[in-house]
N, C-alpha and C. Protein backbone atom coordinates (compact mmCIF):
# COMPACT_ATOMS: atom_id res chain seq x y z
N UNK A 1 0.83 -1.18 0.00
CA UNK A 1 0.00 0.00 0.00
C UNK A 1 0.87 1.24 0.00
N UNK A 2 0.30 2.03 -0.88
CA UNK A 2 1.55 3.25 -1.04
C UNK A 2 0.47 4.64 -0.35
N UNK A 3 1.03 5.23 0.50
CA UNK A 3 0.30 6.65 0.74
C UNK A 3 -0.42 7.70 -0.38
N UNK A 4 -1.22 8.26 -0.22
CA UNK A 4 -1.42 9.37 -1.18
C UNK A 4 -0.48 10.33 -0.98
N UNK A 5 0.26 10.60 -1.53
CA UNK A 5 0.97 12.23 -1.23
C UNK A 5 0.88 13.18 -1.96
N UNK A 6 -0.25 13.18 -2.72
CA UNK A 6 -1.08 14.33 -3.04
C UNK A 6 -1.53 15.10 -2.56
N UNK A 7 -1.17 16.99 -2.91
CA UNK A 7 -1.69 18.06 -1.71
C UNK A 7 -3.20 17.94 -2.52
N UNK A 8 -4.01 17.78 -1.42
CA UNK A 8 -5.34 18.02 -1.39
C UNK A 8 -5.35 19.66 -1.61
N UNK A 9 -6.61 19.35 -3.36
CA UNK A 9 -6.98 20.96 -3.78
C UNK A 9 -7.79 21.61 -3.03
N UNK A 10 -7.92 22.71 -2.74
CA UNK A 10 -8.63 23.47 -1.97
C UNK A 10 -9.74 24.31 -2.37
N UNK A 11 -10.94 24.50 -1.92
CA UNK A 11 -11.94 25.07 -2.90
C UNK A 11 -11.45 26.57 -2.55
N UNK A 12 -11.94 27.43 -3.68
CA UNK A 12 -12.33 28.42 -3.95
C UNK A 12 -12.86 29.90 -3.72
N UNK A 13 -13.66 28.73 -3.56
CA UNK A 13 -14.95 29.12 -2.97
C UNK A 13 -15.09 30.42 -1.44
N UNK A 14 -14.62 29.85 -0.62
CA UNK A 14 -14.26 30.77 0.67
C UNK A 14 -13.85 32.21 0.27
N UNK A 15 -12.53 32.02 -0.25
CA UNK A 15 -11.74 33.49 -0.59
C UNK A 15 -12.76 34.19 -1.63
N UNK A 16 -12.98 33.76 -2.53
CA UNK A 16 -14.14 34.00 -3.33
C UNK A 16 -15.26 34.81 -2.65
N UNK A 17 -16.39 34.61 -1.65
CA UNK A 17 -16.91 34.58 -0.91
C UNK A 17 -16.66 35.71 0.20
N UNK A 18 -15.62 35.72 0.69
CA UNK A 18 -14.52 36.77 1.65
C UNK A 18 -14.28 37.81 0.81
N UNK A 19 -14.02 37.47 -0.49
CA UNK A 19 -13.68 38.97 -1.27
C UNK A 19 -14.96 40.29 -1.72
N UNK A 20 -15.92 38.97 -2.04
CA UNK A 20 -17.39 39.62 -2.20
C UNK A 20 -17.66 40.38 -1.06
N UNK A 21 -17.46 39.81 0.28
CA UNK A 21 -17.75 41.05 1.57
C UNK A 21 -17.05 41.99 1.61
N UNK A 22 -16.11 41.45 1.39
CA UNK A 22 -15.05 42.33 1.56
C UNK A 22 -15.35 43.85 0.34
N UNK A 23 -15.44 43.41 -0.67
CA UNK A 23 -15.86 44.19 -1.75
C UNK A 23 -17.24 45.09 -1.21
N UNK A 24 -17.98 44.56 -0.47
CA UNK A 24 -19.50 45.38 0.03
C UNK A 24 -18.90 46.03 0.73
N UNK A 25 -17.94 45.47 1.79
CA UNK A 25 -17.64 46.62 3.15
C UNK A 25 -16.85 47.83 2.30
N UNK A 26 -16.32 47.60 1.27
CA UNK A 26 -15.23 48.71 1.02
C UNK A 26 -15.91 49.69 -0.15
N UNK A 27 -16.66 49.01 -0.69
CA UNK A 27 -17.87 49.83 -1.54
C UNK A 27 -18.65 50.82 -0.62
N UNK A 28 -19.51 50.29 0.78
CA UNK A 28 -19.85 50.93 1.64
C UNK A 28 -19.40 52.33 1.93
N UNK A 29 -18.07 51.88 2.52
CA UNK A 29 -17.45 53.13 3.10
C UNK A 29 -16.78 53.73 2.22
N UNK A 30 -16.36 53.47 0.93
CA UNK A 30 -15.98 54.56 -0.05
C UNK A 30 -17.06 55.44 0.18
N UNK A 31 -18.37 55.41 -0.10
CA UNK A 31 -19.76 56.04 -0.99
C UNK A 31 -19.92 56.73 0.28
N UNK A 32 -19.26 56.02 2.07
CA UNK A 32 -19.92 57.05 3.47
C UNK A 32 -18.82 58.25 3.43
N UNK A 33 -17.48 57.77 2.80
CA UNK A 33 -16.33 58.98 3.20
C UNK A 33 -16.43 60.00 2.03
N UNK A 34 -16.73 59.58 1.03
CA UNK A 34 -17.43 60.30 -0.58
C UNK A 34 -18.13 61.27 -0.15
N UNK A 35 -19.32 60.66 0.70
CA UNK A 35 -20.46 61.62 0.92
C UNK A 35 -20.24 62.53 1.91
N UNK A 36 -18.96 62.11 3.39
CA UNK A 36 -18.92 63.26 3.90
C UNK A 36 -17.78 63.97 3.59
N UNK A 37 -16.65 63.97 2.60
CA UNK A 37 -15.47 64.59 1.83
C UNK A 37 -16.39 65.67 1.15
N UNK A 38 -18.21 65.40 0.21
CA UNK A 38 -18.26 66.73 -0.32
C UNK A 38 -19.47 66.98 0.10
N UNK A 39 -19.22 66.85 1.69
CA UNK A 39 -20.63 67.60 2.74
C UNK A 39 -21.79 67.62 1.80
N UNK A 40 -22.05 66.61 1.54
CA UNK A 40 -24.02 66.79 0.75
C UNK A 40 -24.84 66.60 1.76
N UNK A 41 -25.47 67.22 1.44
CA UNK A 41 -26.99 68.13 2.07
C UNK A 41 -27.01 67.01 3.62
N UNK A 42 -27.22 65.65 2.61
CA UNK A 42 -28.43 64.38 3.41
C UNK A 42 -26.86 64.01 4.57
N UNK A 43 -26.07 64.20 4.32
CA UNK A 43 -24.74 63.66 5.41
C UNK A 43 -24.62 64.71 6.46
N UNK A 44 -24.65 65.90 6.06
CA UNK A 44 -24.59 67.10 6.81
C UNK A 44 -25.71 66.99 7.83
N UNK A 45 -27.16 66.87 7.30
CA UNK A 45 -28.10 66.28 8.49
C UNK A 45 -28.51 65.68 9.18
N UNK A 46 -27.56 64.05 8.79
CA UNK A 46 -27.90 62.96 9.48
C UNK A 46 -26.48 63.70 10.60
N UNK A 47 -25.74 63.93 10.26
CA UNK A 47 -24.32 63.96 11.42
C UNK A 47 -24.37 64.66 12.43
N UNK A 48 -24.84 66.07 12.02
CA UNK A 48 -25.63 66.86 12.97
C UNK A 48 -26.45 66.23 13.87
N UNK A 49 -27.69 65.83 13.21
CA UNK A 49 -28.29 65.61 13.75
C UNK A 49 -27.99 64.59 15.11
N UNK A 50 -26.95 63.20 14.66
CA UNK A 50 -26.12 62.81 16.17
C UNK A 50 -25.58 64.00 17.09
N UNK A 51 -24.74 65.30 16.50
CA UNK A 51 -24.84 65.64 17.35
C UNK A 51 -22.98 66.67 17.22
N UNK A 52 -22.43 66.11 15.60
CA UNK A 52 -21.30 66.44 16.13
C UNK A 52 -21.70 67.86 15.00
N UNK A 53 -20.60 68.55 14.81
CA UNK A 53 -20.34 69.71 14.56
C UNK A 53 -20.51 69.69 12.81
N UNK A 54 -20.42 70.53 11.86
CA UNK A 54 -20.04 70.54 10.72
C UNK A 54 -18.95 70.34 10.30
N UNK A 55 -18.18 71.12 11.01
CA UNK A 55 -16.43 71.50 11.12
C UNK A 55 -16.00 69.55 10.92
N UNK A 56 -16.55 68.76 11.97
CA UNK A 56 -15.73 67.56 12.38
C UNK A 56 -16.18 66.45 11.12
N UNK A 57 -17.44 66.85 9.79
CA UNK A 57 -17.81 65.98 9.01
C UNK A 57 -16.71 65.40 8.20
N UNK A 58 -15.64 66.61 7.50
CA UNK A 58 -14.73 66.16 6.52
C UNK A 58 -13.58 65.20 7.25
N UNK A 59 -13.23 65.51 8.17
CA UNK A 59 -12.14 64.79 9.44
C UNK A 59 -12.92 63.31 9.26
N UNK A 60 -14.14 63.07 9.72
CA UNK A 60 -14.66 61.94 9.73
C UNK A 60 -14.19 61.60 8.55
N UNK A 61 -14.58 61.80 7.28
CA UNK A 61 -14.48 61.20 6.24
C UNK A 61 -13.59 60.65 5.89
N UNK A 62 -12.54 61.66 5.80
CA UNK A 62 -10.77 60.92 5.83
C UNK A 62 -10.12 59.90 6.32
N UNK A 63 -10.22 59.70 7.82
CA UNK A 63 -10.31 58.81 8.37
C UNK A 63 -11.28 57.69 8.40
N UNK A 64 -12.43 57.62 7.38
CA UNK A 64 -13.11 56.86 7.40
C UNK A 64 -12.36 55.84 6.19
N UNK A 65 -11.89 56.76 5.11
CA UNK A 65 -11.40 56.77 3.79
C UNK A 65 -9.97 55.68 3.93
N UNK A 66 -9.13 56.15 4.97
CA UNK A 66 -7.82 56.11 5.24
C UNK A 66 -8.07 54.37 5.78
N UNK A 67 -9.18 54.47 7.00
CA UNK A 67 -9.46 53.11 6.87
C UNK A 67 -9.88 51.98 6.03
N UNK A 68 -10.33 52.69 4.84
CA UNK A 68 -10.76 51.24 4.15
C UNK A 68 -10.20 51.24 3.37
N UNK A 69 -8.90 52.38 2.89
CA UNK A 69 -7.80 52.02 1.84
C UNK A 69 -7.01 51.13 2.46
N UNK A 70 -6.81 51.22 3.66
CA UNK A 70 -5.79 49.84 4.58
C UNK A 70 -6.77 48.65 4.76
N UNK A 71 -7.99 48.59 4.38
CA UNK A 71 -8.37 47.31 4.85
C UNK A 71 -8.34 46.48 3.53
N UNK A 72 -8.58 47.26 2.36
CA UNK A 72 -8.51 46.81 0.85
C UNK A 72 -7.15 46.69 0.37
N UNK A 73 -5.98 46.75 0.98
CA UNK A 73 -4.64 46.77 0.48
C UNK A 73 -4.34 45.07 1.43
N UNK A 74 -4.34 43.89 0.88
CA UNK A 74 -4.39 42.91 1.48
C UNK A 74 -3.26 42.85 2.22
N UNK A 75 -2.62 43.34 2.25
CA UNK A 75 -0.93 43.49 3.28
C UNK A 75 -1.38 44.06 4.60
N UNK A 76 -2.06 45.61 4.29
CA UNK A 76 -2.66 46.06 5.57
C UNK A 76 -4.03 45.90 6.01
N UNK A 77 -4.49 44.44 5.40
CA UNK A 77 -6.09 44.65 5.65
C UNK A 77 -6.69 43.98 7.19
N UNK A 78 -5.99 43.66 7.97
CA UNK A 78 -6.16 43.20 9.34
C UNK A 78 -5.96 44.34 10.10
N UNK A 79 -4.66 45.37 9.61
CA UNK A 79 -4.71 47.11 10.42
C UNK A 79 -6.08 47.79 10.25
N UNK A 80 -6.85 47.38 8.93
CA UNK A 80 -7.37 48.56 8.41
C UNK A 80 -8.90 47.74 9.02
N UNK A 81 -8.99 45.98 9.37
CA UNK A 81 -10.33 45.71 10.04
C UNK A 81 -10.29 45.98 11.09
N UNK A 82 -9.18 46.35 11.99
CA UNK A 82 -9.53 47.05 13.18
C UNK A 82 -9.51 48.20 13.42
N UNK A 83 -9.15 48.88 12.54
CA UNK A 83 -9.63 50.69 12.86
C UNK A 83 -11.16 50.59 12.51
N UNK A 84 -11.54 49.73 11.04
CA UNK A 84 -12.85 50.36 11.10
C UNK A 84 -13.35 49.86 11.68
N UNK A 85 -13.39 48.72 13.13
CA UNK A 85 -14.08 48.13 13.61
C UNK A 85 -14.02 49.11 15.21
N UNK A 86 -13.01 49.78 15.03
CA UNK A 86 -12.95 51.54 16.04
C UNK A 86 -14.19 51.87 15.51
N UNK A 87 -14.03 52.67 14.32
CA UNK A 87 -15.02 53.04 13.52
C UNK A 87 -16.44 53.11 13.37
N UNK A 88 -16.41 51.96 13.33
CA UNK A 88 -18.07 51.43 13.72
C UNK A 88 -18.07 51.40 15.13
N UNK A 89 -17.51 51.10 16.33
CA UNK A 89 -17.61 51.17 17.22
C UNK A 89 -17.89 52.93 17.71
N UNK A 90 -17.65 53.94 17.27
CA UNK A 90 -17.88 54.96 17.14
C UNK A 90 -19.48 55.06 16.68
N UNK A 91 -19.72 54.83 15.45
CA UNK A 91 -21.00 54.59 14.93
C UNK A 91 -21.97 54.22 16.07
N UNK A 92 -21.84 53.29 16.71
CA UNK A 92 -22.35 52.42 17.61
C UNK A 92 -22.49 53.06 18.75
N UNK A 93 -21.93 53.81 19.28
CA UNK A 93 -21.99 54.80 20.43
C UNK A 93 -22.65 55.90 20.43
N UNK A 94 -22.86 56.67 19.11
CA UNK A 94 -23.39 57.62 18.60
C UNK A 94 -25.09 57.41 18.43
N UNK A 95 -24.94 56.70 17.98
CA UNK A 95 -26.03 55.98 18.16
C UNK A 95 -27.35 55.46 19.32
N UNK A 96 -26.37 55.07 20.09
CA UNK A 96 -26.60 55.02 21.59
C UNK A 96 -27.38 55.80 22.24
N UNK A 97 -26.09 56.99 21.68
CA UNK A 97 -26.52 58.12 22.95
C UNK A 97 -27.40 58.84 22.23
N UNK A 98 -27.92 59.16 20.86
CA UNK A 98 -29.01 59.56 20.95
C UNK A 98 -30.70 58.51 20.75
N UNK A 99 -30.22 57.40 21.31
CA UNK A 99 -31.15 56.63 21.56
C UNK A 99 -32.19 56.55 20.36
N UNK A 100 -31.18 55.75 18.97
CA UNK A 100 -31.77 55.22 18.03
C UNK A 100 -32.50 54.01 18.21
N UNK A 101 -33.56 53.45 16.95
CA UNK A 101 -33.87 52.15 17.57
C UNK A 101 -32.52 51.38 17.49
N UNK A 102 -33.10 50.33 18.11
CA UNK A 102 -31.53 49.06 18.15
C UNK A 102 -30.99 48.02 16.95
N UNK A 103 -32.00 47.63 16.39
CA UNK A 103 -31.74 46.81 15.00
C UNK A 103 -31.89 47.59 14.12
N UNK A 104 -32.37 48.20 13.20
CA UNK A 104 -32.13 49.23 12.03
C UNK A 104 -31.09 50.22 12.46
N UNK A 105 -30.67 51.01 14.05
CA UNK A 105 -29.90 51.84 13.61
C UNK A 105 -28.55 51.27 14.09
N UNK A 106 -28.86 51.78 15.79
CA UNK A 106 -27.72 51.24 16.52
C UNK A 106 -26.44 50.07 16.15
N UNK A 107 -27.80 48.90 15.49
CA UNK A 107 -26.57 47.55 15.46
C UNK A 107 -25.70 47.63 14.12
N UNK A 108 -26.38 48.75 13.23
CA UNK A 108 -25.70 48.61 11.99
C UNK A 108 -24.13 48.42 11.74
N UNK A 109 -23.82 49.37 12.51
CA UNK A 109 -22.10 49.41 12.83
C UNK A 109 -21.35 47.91 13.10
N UNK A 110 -22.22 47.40 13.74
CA UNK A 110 -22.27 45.72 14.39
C UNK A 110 -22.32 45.21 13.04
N UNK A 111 -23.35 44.95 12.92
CA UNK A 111 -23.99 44.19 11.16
C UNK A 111 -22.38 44.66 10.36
N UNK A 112 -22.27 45.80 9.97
CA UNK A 112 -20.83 45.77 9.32
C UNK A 112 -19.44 45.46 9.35
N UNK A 113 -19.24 45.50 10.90
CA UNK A 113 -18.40 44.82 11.41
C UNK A 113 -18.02 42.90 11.39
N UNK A 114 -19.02 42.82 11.48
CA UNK A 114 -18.73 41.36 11.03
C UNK A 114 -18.77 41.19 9.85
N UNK A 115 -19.65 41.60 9.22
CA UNK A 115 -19.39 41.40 7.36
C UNK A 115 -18.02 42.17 7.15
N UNK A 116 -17.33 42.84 7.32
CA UNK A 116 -16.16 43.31 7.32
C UNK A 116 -14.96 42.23 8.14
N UNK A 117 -14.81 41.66 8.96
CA UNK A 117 -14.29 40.63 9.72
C UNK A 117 -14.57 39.24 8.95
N UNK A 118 -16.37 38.89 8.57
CA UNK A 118 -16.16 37.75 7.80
C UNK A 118 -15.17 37.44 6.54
N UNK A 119 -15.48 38.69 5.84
CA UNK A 119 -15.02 38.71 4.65
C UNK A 119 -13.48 38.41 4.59
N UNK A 120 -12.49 39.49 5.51
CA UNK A 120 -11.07 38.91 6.10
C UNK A 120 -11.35 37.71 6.37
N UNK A 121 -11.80 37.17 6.92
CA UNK A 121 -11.82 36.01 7.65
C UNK A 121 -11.48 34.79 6.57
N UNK A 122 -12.73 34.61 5.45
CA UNK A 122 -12.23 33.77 4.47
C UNK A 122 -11.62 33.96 3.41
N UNK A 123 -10.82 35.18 3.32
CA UNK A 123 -10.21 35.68 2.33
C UNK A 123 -8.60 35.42 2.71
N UNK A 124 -8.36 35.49 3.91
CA UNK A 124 -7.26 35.19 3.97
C UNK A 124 -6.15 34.14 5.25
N UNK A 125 -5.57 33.48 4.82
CA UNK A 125 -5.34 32.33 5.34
C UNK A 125 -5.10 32.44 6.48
N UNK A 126 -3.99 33.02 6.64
CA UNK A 126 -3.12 33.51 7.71
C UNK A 126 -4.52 33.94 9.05
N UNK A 127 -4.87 34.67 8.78
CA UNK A 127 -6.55 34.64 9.82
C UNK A 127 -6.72 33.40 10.01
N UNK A 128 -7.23 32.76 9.34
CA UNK A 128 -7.98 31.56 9.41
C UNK A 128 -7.19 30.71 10.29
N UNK A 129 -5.70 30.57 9.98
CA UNK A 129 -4.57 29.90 10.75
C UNK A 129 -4.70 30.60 12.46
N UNK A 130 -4.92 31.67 12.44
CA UNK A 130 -4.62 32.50 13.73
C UNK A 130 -6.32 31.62 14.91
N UNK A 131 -7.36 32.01 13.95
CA UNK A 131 -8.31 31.62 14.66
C UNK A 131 -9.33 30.63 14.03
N UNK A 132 -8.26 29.16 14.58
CA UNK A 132 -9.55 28.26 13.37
C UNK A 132 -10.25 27.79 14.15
N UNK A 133 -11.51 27.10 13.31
CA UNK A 133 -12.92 26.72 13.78
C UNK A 133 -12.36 25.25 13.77
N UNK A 134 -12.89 24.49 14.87
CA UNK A 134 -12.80 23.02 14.78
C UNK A 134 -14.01 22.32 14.79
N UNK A 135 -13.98 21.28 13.50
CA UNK A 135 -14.96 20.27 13.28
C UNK A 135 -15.56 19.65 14.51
């Protein structure tokens, strides 16, 4: 009897899958840092309306921006899922405190955060190695 020593192929599928989120989360926050880089009307009133200043909209943006160019650069994309997972954690607080509902507003930041984390997650190995799931 001779061993197989064939590397078993690996599907696809996963990274595939991981990139598609990954692709939503970074589509997302392009179109949120877009919208507050050229202060339109509907961003200016939702932001306010949480509570922060005008002055602090474009700052947001940049840093919103800055994060998802590091999370889409696959070298820095584990730096760039935990700033925006700051990020949303920000979102999430803001939220809070002006006592949005909890599933449509509040958790959204949540909801993105993991689709942002999933998507790393099966996109790239080295994750997967760090924190695997056992059968």
């Amino acid at each position: 009897m001779s061993a197989n020593t064939e590397p078993v192929a690996r599907s696809k599928a996963p990274a595939r899958i991981g990139w598609a989120l990954s692709i939503l989360t970074i589509a997302f926050m392009l179109f949120d840092a877009a919208g507050k880089l050229a202060l339109e009307s509907h961003v200016v009133d939702a932001t306010t309306k949480i509570g922060y200043p005008v002055d602090a909209i474009r700052p947001i943006g940049v840093v919103a921006l800055l994060c998802t160019i590091l999370y889409a650069v696959p070298r820095t994309a584990i730096l760039g899922a935990v700033l925006l997972t700051g990020f949303y954690g920000g979102t999430v607080a803001s939220k809070v405190r002006i006592e949005d509902p909890l599933f449509s507003s509040i958790l959204f930041g949540v909801y993105f955060g993991l689709i942002a984390w999933g998507g790393l997650y099966l996109r790239d190995e080295r994750l997967r190695s760090l924190f695997p799931f056992r059968r």
